[in-house]
C-alpha atoms as a PDB file:
ATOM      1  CA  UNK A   1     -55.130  73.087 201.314  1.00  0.00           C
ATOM      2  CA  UNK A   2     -53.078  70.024 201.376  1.00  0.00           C
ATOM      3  CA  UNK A   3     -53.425  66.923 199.141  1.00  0.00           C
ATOM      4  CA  UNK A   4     -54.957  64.586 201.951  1.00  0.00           C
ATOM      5  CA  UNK A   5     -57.495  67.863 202.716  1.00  0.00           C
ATOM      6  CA  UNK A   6     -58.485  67.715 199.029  1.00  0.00           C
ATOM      7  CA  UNK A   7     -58.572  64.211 198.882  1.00  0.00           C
ATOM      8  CA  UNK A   8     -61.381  64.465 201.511  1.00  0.00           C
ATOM      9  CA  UNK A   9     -63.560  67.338 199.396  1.00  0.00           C
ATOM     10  CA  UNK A  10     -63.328  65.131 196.600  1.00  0.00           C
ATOM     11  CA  UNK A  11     -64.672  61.823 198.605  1.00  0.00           C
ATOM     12  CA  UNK A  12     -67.446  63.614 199.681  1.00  0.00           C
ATOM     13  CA  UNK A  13     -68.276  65.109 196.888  1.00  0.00           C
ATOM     14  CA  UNK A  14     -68.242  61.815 194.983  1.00  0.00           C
ATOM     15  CA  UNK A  15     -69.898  61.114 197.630  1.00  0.00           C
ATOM     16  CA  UNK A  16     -73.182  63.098 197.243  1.00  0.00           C
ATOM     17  CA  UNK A  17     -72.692  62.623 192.835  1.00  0.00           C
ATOM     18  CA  UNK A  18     -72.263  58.904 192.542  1.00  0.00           C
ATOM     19  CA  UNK A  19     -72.931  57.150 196.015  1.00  0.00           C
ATOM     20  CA  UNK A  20     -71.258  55.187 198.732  1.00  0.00           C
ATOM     21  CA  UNK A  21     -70.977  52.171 196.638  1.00  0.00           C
ATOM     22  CA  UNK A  22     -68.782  53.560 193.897  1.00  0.00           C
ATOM     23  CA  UNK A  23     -66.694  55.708 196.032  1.00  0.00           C
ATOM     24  CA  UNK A  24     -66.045  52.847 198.651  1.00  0.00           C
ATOM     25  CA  UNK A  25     -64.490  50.272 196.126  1.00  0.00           C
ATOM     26  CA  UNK A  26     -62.359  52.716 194.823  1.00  0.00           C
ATOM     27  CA  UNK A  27     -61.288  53.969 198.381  1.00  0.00           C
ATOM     28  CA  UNK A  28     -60.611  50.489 199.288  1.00  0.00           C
ATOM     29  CA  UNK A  29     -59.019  49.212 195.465  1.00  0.00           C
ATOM     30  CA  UNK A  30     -56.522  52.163 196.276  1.00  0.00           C
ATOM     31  CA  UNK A  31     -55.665  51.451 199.665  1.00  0.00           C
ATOM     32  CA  UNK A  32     -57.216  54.583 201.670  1.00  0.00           C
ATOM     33  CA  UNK A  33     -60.067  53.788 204.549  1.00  0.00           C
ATOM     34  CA  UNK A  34     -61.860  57.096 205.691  1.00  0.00           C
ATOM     35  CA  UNK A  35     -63.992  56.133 208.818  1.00  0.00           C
ATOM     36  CA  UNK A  36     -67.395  57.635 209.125  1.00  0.00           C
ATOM     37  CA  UNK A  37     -66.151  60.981 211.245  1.00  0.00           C
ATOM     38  CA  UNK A  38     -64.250  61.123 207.764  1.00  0.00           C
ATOM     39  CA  UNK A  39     -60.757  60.236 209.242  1.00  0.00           C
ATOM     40  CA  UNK A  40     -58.757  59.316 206.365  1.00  0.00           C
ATOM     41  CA  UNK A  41     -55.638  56.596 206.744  1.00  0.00           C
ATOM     42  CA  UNK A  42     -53.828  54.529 204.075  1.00  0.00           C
ATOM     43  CA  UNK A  43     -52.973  50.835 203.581  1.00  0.00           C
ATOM     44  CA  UNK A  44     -50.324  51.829 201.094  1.00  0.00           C
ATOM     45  CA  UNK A  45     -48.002  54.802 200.572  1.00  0.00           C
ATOM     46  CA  UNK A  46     -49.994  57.928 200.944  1.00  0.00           C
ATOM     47  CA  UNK A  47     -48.882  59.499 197.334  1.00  0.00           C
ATOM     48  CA  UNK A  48     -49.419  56.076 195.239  1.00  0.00           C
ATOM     49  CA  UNK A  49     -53.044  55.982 197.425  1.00  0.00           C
ATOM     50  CA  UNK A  50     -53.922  59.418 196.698  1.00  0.00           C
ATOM     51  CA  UNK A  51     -52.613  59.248 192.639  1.00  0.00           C
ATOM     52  CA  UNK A  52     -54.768  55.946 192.472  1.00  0.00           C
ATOM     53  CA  UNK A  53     -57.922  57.490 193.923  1.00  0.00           C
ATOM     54  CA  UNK A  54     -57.680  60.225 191.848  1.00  0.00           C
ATOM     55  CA  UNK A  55     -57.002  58.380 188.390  1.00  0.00           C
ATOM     56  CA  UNK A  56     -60.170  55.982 189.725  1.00  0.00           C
ATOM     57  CA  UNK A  57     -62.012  59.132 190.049  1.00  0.00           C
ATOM     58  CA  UNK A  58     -61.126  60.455 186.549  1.00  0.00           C
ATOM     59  CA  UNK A  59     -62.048  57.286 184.718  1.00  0.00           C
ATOM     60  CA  UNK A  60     -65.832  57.497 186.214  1.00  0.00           C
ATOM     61  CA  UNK A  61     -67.068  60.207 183.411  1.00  0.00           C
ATOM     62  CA  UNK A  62     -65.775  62.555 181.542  1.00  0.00           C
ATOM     63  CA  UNK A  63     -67.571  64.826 183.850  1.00  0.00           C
ATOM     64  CA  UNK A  64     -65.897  63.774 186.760  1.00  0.00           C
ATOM     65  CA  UNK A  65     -62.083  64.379 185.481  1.00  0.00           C
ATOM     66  CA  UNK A  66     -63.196  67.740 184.635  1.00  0.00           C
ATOM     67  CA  UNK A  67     -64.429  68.557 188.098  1.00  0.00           C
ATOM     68  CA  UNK A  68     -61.756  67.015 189.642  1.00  0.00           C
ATOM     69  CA  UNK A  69     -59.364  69.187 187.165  1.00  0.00           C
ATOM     70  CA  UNK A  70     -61.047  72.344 188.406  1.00  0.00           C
ATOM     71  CA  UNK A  71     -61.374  71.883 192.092  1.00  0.00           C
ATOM     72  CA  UNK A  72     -57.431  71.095 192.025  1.00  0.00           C
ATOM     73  CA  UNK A  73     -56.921  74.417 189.655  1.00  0.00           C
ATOM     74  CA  UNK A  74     -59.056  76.425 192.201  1.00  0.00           C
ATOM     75  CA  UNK A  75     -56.951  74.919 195.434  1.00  0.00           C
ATOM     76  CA  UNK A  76     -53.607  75.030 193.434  1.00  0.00           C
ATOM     77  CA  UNK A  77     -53.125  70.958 193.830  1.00  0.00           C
ATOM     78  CA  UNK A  78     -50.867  69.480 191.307  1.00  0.00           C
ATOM     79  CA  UNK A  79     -52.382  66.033 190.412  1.00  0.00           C
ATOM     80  CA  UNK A  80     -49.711  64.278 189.306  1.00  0.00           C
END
């Protein structure tokens, strides 16, 4: 699994946990648009979009940086 492939579990995960609303403004405050066939594409360099989303992601619980911690331990992504 690649980052943009994890990227994409992780959207629609947040998805399901903490609604469109949330997820979209950070998609869109880090520069990634993901149509509704979930095509993902990036306004900004793909590695600065992805580290973004993911820090976004992080700061929504405590909860959430865990889970994101363990699905990238269980797919071998670095999040750096």
């Amino acid at each position: 699994m690649n980052k943009v492939e994890f990227l994409k579990e992780v959207i629609e995960r947040g998805l399901g946990i903490y609604g469109p609303e949330i997820i979209g403004k950070m998609l869109e405050d880090s520069g990634i648009n993901m149509s509704i066939e979930g095509e993902i594409s990036f306004k900004v360099p793909q590695e600065q979009a992805i580290k973004t989303f993911f820090d976004k992601y992080s700061s929504i619980t405590p909860v959430a940086k865990m889970n994101l911690q363990m699905l990238a331990r269980k797919h071998k992504i670095i999040l750096s």
